[in-house]
N, C-alpha and C. Protein backbone atom coordinates (compact mmCIF):
# COMPACT_ATOMS: atom_id res chain seq x y z
N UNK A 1 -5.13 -8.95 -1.64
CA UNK A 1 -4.45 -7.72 -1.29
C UNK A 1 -4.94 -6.57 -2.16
N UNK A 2 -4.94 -6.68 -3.35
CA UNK A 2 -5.94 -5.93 -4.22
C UNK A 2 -6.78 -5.29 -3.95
N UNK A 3 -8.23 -6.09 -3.70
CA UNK A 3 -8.91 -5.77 -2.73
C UNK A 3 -9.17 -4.62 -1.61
N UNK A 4 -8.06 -4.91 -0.91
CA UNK A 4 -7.79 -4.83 0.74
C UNK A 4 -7.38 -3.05 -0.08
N UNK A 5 -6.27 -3.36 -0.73
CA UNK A 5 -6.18 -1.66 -1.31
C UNK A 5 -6.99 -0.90 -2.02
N UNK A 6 -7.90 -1.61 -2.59
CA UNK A 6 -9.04 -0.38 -3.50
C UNK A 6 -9.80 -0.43 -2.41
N UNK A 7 -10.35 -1.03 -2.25
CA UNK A 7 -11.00 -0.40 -0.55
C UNK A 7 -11.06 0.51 0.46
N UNK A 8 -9.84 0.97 0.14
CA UNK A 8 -8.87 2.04 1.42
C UNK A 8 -9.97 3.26 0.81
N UNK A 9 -10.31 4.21 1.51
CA UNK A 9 -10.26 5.78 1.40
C UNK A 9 -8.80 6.64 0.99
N UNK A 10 -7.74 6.42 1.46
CA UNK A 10 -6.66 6.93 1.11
C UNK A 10 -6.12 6.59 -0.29
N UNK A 11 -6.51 5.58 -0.89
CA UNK A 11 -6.10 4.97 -2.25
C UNK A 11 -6.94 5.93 -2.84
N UNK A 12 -6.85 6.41 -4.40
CA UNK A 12 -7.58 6.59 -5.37
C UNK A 12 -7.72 5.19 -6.50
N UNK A 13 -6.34 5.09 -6.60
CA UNK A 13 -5.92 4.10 -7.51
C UNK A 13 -5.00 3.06 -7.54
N UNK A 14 -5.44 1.81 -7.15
CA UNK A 14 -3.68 0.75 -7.24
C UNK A 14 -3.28 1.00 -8.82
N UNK A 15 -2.11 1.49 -8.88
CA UNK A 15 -1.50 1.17 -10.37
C UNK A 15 -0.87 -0.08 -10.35
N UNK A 16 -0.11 -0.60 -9.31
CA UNK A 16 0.69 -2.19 -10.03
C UNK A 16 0.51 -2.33 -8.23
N UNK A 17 0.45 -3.53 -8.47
CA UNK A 17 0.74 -4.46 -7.34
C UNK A 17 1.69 -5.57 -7.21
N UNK A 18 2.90 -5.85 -6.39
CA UNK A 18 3.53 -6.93 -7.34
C UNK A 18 3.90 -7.79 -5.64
N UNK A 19 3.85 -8.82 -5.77
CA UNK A 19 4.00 -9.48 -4.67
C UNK A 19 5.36 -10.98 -5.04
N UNK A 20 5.96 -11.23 -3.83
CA UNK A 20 6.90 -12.32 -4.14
C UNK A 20 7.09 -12.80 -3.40
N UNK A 21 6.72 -14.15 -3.06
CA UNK A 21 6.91 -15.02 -1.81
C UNK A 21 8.75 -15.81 -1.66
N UNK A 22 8.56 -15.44 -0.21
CA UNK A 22 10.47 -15.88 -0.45
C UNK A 22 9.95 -16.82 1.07
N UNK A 23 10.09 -18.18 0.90
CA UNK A 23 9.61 -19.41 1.44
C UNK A 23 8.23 -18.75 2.44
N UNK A 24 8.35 -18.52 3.92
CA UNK A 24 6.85 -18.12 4.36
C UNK A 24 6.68 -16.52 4.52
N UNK A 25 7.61 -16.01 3.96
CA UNK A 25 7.66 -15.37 3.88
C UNK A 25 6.90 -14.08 2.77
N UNK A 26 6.70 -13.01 2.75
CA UNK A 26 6.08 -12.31 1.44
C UNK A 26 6.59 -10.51 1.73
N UNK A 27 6.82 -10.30 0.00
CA UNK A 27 7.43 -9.18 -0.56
C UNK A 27 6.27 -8.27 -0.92
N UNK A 28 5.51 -7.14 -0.37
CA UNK A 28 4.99 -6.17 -1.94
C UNK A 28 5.53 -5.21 -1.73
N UNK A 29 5.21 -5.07 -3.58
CA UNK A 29 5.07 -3.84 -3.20
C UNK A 29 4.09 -3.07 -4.84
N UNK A 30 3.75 -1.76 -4.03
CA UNK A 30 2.85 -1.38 -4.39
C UNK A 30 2.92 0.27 -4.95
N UNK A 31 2.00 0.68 -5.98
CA UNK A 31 2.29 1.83 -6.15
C UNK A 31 0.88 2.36 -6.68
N UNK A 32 0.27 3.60 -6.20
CA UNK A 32 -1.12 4.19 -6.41
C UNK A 32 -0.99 5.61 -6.26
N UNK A 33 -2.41 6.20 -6.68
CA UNK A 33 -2.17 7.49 -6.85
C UNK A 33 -2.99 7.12 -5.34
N UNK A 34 -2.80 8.34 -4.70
CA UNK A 34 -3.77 8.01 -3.44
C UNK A 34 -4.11 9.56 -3.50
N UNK A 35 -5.50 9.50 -2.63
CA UNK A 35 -6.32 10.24 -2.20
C UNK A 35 -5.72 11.85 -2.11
N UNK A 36 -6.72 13.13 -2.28
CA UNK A 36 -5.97 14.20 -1.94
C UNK A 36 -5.50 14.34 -0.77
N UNK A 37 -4.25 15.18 -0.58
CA UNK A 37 -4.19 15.39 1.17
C UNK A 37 -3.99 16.85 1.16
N UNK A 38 -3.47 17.35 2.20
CA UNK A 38 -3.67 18.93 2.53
C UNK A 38 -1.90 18.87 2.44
N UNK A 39 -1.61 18.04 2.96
CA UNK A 39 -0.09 18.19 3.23
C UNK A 39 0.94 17.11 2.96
N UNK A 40 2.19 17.41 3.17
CA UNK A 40 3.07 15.63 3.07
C UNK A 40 3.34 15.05 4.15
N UNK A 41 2.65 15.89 5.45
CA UNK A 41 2.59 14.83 6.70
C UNK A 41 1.43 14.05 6.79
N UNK A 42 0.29 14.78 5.78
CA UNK A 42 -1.12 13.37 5.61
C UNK A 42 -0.99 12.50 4.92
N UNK A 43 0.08 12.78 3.85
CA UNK A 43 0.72 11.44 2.72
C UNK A 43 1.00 10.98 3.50
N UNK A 44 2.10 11.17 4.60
CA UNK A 44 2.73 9.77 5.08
C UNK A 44 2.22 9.37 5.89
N UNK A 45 1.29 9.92 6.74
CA UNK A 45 0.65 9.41 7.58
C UNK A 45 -0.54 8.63 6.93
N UNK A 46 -1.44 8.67 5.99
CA UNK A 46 -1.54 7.98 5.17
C UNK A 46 -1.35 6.62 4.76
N UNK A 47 -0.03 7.00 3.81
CA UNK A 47 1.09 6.07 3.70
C UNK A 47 0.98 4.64 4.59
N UNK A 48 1.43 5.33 5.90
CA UNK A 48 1.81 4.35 6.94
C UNK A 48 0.70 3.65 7.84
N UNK A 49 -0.59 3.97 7.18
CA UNK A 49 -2.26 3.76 7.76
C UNK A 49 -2.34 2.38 7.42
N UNK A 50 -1.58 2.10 5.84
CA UNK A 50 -2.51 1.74 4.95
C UNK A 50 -1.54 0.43 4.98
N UNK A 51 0.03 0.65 5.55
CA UNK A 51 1.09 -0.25 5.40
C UNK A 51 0.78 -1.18 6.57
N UNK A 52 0.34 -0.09 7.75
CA UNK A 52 -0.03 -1.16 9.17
C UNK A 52 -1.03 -1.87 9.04
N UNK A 53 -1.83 -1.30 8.85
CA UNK A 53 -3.17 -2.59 8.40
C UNK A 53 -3.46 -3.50 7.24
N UNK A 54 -2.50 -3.21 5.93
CA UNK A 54 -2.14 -4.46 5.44
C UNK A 54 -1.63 -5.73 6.29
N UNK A 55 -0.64 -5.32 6.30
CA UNK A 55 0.59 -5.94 7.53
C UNK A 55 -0.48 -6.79 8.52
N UNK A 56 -1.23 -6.18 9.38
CA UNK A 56 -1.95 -7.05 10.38
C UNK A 56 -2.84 -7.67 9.50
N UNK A 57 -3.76 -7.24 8.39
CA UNK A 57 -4.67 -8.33 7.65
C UNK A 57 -3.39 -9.68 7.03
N UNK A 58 -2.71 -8.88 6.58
CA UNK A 58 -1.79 -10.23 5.80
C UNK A 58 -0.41 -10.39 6.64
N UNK A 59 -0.68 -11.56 7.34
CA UNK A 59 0.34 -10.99 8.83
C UNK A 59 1.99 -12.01 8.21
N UNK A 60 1.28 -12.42 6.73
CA UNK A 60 2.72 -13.31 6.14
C UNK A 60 3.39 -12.19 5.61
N UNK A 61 3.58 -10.54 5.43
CA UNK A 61 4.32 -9.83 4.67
C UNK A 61 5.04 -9.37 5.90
N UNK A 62 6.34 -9.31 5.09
CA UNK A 62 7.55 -9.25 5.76
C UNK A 62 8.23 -7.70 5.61
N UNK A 63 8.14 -7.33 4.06
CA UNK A 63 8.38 -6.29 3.32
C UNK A 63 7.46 -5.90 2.96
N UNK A 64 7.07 -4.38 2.69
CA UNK A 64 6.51 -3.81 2.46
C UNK A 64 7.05 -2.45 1.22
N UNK A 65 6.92 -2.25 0.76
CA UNK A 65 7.23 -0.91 -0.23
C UNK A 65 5.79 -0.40 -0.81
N UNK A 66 5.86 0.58 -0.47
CA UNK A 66 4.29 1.67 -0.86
C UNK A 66 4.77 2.80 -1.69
N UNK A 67 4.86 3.03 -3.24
CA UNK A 67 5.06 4.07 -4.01
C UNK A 67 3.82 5.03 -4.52
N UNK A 68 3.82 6.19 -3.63
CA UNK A 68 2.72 6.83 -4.19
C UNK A 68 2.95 7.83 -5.43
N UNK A 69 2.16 8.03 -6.33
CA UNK A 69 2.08 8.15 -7.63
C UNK A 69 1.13 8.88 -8.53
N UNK A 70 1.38 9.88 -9.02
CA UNK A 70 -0.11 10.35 -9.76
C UNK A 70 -0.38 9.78 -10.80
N UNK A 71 0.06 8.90 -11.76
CA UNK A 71 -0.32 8.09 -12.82
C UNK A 71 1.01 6.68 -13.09
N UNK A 72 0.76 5.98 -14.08
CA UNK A 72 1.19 4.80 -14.26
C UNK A 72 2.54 5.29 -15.12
């Protein structure tokens, strides 16, 4: 999942990643500085780019939480 997020264009930076499996189930969540945008409808749209296509690569997460962030 790591990975899968420094990879993104919209990420600049994963600061923490924290994941928790609750039986087949799975928890993250995540917090990065991400990419510049022009506005706070490209954050969330963004945001929600980066949550859907986790989600379909890792099709065991259930929960999701995405905290964007300018430093740690």
């Amino acid at each position: 999942m790591l990975d899968f997020l420094q990879q993104r264009d919209e990420i600049d930076h994963v600061f923490n990643l924290l994941t928790l499996q609750l039986g087949n189930d799975v928890m993250v969540a995540v917090k990065a500085k991400m990419a510049s945008m022009d506005s706070a409808e490209s954050l969330v749209k963004a945001i929600n780019r980066c949550e859907s296509e986790l989600k379909q690569a890792f099709p065991h997460v259930l929960w999701l939480f995405f905290e964007p962030d300018l430093e740690d």
